[in-house]
C-alpha atoms as a PDB file:
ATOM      1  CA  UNK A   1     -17.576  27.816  -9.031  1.00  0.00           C
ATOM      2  CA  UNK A   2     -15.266  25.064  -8.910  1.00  0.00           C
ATOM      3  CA  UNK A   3     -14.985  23.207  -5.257  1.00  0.00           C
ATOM      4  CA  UNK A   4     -12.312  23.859  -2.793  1.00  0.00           C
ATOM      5  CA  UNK A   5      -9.764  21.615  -2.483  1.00  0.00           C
ATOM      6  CA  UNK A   6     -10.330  19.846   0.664  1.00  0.00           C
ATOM      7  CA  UNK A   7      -7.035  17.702   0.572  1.00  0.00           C
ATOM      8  CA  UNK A   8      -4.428  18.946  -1.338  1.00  0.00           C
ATOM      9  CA  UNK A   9      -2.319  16.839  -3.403  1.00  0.00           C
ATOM     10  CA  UNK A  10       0.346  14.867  -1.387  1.00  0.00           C
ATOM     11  CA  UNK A  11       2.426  13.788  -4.142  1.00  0.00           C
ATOM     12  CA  UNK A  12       4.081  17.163  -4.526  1.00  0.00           C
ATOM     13  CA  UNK A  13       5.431  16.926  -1.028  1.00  0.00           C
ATOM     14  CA  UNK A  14       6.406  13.263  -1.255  1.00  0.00           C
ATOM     15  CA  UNK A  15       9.163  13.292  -4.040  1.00  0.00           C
ATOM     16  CA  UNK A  16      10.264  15.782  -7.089  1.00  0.00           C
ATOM     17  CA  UNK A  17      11.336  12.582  -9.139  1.00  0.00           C
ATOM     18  CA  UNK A  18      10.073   9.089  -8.825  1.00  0.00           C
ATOM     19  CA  UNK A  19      13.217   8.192 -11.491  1.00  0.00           C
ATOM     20  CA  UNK A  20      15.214   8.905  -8.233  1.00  0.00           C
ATOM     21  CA  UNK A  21      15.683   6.666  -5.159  1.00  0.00           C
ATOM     22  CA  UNK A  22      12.730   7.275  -2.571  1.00  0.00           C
ATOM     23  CA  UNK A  23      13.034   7.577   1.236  1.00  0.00           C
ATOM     24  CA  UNK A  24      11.958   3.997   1.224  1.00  0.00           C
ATOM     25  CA  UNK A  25      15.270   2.955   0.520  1.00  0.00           C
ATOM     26  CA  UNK A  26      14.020   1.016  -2.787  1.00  0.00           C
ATOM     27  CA  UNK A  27      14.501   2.474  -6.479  1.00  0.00           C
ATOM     28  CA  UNK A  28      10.938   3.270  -8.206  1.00  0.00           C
ATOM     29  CA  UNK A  29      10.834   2.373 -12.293  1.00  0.00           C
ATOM     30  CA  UNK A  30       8.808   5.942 -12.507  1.00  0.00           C
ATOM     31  CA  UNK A  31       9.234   7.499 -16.021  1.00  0.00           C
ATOM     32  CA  UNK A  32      11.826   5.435 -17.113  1.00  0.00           C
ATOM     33  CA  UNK A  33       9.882   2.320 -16.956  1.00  0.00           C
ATOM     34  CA  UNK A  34       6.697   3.975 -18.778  1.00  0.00           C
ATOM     35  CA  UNK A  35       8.997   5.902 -21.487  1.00  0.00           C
ATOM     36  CA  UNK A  36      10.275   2.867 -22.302  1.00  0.00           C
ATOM     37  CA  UNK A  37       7.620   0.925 -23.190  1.00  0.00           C
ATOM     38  CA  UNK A  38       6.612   3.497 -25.696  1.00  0.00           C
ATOM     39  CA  UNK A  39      10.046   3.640 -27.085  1.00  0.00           C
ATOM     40  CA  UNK A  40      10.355   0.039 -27.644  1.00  0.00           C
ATOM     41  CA  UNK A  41       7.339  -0.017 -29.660  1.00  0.00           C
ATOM     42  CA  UNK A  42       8.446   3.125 -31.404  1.00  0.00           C
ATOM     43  CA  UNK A  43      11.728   1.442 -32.402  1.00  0.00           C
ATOM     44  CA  UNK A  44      10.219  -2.461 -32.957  1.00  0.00           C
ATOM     45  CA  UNK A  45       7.539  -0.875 -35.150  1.00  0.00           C
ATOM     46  CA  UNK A  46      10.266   1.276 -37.620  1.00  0.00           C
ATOM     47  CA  UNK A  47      12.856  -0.686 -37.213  1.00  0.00           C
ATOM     48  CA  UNK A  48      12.482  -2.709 -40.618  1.00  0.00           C
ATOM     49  CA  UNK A  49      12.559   0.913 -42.521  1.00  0.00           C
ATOM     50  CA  UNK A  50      15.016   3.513 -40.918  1.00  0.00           C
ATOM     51  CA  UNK A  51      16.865   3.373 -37.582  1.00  0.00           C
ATOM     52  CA  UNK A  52      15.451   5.835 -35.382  1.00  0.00           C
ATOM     53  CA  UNK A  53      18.157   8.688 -34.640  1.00  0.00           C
ATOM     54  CA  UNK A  54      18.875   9.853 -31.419  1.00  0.00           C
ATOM     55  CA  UNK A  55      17.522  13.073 -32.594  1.00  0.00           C
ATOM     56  CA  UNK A  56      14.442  11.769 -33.273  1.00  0.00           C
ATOM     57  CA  UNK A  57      14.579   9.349 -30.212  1.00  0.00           C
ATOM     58  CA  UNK A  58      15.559  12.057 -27.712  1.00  0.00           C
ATOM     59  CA  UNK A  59      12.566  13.786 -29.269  1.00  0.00           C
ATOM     60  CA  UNK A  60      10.166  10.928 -28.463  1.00  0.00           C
ATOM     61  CA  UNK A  61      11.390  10.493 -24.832  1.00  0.00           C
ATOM     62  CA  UNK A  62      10.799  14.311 -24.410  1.00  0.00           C
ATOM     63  CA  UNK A  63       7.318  13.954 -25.220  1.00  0.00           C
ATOM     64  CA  UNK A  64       6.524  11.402 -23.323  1.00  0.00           C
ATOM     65  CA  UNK A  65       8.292  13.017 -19.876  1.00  0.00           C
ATOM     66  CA  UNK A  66       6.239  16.161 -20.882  1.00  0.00           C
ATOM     67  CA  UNK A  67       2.944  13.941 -20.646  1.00  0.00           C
ATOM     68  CA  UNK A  68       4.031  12.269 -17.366  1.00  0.00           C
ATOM     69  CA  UNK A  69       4.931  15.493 -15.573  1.00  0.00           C
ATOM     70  CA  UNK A  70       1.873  16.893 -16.524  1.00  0.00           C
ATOM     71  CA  UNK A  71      -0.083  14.459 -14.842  1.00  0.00           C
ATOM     72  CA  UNK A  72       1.509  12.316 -12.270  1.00  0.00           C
ATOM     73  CA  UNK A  73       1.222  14.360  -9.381  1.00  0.00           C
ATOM     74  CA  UNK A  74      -2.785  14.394 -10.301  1.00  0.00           C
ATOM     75  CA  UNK A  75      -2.341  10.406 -10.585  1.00  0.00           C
ATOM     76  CA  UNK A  76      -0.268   9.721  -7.034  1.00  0.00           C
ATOM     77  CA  UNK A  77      -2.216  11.682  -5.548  1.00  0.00           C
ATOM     78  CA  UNK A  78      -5.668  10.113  -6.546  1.00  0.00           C
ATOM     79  CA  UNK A  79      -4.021   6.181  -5.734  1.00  0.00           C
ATOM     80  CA  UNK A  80      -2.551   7.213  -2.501  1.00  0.00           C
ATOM     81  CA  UNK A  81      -6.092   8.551  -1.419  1.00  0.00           C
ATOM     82  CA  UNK A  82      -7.458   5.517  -2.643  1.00  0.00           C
ATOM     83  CA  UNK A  83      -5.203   3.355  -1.602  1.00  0.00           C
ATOM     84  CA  UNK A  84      -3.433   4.808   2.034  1.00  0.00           C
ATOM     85  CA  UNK A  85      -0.107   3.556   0.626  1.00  0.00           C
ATOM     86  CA  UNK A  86       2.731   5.371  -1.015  1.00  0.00           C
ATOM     87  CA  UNK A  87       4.350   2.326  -2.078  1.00  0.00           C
ATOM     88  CA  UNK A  88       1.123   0.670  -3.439  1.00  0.00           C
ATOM     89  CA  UNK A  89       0.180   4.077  -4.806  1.00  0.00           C
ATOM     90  CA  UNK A  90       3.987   4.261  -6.761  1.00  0.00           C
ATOM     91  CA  UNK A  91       3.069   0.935  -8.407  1.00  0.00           C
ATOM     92  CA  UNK A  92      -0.177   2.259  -9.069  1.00  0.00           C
ATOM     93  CA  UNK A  93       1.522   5.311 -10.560  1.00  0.00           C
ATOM     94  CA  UNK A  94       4.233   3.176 -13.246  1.00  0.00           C
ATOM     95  CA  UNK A  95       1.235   0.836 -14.031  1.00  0.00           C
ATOM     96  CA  UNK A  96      -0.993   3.538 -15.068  1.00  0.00           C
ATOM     97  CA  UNK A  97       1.640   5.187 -17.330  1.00  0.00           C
ATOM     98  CA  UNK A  98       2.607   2.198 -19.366  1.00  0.00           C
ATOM     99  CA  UNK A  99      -0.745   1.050 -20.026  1.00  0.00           C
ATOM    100  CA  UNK A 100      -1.565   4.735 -20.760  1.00  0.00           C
ATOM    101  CA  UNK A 101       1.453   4.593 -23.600  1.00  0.00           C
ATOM    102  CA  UNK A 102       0.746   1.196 -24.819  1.00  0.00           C
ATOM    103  CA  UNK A 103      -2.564   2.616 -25.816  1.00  0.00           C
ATOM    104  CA  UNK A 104      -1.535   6.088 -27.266  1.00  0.00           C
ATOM    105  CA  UNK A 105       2.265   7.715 -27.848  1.00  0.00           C
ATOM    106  CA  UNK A 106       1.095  10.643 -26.307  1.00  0.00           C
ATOM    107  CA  UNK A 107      -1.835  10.442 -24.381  1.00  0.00           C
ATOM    108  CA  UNK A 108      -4.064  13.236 -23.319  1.00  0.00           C
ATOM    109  CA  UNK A 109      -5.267  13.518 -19.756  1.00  0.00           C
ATOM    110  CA  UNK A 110      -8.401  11.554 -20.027  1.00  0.00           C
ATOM    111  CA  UNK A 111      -6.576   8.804 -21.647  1.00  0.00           C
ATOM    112  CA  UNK A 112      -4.474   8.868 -18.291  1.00  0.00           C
ATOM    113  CA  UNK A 113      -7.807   9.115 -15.931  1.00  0.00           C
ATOM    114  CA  UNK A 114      -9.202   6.212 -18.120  1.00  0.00           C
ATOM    115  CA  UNK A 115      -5.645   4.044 -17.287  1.00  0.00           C
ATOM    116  CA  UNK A 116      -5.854   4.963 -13.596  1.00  0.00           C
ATOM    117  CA  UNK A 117      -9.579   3.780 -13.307  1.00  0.00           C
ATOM    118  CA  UNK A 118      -8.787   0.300 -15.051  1.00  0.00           C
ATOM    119  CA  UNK A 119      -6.126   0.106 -12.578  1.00  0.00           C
ATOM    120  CA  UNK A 120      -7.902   0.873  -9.490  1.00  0.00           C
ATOM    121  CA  UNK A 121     -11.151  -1.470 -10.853  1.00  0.00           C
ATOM    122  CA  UNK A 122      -8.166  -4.218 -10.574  1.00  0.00           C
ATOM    123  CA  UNK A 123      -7.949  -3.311  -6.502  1.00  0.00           C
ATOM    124  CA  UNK A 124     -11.467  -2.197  -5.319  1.00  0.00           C
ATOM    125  CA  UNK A 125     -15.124  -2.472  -5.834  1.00  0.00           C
ATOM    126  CA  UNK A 126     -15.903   0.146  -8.252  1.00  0.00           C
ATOM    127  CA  UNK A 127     -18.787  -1.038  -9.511  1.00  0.00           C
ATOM    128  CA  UNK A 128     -20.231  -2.232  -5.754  1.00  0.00           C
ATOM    129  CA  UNK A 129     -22.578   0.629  -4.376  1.00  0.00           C
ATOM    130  CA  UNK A 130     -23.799   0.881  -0.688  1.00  0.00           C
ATOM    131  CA  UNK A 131     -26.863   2.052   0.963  1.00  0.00           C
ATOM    132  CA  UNK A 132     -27.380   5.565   0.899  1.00  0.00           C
ATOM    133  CA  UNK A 133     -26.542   6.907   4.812  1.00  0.00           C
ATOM    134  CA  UNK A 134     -29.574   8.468   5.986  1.00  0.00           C
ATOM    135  CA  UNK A 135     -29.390  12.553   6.587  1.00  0.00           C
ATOM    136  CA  UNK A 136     -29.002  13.830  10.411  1.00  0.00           C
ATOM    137  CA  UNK A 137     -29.072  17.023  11.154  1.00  0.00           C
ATOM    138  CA  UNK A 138     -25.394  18.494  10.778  1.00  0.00           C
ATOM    139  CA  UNK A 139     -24.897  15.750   8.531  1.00  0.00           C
ATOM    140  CA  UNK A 140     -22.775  17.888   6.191  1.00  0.00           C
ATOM    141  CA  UNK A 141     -19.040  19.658   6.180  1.00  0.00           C
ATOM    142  CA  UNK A 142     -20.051  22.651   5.597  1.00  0.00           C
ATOM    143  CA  UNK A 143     -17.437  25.220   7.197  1.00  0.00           C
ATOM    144  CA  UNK A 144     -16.370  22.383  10.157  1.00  0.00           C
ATOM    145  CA  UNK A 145     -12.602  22.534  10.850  1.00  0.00           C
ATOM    146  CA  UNK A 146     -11.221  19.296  10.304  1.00  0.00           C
ATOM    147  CA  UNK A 147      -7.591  18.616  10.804  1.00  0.00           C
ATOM    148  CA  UNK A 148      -6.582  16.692   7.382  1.00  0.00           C
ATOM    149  CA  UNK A 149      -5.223  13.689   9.376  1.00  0.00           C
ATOM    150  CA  UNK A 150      -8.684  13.441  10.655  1.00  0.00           C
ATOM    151  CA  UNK A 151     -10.138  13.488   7.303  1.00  0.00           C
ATOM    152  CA  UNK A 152      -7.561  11.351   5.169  1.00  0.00           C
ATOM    153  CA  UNK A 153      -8.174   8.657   7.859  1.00  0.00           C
ATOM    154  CA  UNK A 154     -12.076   9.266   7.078  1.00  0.00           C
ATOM    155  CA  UNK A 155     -11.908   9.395   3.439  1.00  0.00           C
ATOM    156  CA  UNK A 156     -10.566   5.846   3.351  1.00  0.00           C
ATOM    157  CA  UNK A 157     -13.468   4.972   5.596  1.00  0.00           C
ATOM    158  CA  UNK A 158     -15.848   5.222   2.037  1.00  0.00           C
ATOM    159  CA  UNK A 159     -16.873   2.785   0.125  1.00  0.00           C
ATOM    160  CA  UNK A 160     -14.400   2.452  -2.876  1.00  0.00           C
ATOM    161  CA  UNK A 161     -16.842   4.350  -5.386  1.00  0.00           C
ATOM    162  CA  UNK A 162     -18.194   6.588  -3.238  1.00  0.00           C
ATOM    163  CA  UNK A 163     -14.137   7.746  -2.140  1.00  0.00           C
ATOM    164  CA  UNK A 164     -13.338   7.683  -5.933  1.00  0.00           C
ATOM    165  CA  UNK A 165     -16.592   9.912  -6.887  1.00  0.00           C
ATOM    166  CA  UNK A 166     -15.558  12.465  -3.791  1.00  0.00           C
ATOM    167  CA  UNK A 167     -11.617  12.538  -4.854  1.00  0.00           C
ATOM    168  CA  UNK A 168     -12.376  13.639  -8.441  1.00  0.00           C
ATOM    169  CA  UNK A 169     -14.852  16.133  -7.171  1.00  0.00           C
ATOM    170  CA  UNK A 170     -14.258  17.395  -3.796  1.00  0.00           C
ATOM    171  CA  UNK A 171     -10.598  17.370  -4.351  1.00  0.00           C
ATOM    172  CA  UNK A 172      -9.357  17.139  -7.876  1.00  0.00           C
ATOM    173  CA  UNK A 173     -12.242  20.106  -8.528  1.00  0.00           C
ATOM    174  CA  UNK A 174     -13.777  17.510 -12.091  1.00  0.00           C
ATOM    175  CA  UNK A 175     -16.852  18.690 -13.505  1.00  0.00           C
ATOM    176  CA  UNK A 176     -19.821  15.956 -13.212  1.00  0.00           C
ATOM    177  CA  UNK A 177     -20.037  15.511 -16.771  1.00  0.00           C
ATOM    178  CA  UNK A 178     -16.101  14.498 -16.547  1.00  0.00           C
ATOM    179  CA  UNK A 179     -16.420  11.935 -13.999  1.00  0.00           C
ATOM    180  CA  UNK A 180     -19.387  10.774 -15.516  1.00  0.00           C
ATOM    181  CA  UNK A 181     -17.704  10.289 -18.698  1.00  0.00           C
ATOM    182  CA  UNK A 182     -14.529   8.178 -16.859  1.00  0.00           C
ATOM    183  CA  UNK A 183     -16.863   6.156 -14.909  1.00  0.00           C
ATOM    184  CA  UNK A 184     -19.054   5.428 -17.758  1.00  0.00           C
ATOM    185  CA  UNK A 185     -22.061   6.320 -15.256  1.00  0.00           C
ATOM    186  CA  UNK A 186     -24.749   9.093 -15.384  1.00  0.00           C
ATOM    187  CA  UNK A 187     -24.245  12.922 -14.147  1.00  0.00           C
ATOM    188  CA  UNK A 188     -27.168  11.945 -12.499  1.00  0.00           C
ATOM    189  CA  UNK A 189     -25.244   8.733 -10.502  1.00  0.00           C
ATOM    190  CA  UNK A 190     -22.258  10.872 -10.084  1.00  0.00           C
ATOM    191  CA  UNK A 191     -24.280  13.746  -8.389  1.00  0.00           C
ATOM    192  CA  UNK A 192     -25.730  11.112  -5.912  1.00  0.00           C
ATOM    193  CA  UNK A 193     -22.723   9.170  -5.258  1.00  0.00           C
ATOM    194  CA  UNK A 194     -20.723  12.535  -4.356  1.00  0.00           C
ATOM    195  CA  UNK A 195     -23.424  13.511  -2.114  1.00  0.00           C
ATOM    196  CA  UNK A 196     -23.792  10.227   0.071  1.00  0.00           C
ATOM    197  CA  UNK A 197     -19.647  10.133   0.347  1.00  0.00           C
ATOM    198  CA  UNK A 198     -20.287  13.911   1.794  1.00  0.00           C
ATOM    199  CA  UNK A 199     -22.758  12.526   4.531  1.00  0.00           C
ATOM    200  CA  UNK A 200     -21.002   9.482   5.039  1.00  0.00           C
ATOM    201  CA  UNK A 201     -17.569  11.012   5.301  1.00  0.00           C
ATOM    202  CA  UNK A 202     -19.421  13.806   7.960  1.00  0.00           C
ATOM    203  CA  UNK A 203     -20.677  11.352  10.054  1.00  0.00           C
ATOM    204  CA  UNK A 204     -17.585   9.486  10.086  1.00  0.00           C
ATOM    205  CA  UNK A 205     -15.933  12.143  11.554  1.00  0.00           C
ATOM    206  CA  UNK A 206     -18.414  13.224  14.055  1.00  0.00           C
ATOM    207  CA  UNK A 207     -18.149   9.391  15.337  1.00  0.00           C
ATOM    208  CA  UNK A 208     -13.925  10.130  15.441  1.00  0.00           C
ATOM    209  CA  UNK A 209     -15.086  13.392  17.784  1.00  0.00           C
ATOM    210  CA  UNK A 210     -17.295  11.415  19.954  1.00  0.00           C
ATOM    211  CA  UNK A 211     -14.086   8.789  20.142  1.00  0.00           C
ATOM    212  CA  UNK A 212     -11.552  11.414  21.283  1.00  0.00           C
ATOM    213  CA  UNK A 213     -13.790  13.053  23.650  1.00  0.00           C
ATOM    214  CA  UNK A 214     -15.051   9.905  25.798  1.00  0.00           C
END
């Protein structure tokens, strides 16, 4: 059975077009930045033979919006856990996509996830891994109510791998084998790394409890 989604993707609530103007009051590149990148190389590439149609390059651009709505709420959503920021999770978001279609015209989710993770590696210690927290009793979720301002303020009180590991799992609902394939770590690692952000992010908000009540 796949997990429950413990915070639900915020990016759906946050805009329906990041081509569009945001509340911020500043324009976002969004899709038009990353489509163009691949176009550009489309067009610099075939240029010398034939001169790409608008049929054809209507065609391309298609494609490539159909890849980014597929997976950009997935990828806001996953940068502005990591990150707390919208605005450093939007440029997280454009920065993904284009290096996603330098690599591949159409790239499949993976090939997304894998452009995400370079980016984030760029921002946090991925690779830095902390002492496992020891296990008290009630150390777990389990069926706790948490209010989710509670617990987005506690999941960016994990270490960077250990809130990257319990995003793709606890939230996103990826297999082990997945994450262990984007990470380039075992199922072994990822099972252990999951399981110390679940203690760790329990504990953390027990201490927020003990906070508000004194």
């Amino acid at each position: 059975m796949a997990p429950r989604r413990i915070l639900p993707p915020r990016s759906k609530l946050l805009y329906s077009d990041l081509s569009e103007s945001s509340k911020h009051g500043f324009r976002i590149p969004g899709i038009a930045a990353c489509i163009g990148v691949v176009l550009f190389k489309f067009e610099r590439e075939n240029a010398p033979e034939t001169v790409l149609s608008q049929a054809a390059r209507q065609s391309c651009e298609q494609e490539q919006r159909d890849v980014y709505e597929s997976h950009r709420h997935r990828t806001f959503s996953l940068a502005f856990y990591m990150t707390g920021n919208e605005i450093e999770a939007e440029e997280i978001l454009t920065t993904t996509f284009v290096r996603a279609f330098e690599q591949s015209p159409k790239p499949d989710g993976f090939a997304v996830d894998s452009a995400l993770v370079t980016e984030l590696n760029a921002r946090f210690p991925l690779q830095k891994e902390e002492p496992s927290p020891p296990v008290a009793t009630g150390g777990m979720l389990g069926n706790r109510n948490v209010l989710r301002a509670d617990l987005e303020v506690a999941v960016r009180g994990l270490p960077a791998n250990e809130r990257l590991v319990f995003l793709l799992r606890d939230v996103e609902g990826y297999q082990p084998a997945a994450i262990a394939r984007l990470l380039d770590i075992t199922e072994a690692k990822v099972q252990r790394t999951c399981f110390a952000a679940r203690i760790r992010l329990a504990q953390i908000l027990a201490q927020q409890t003990r906070t508000e009540a004194a």
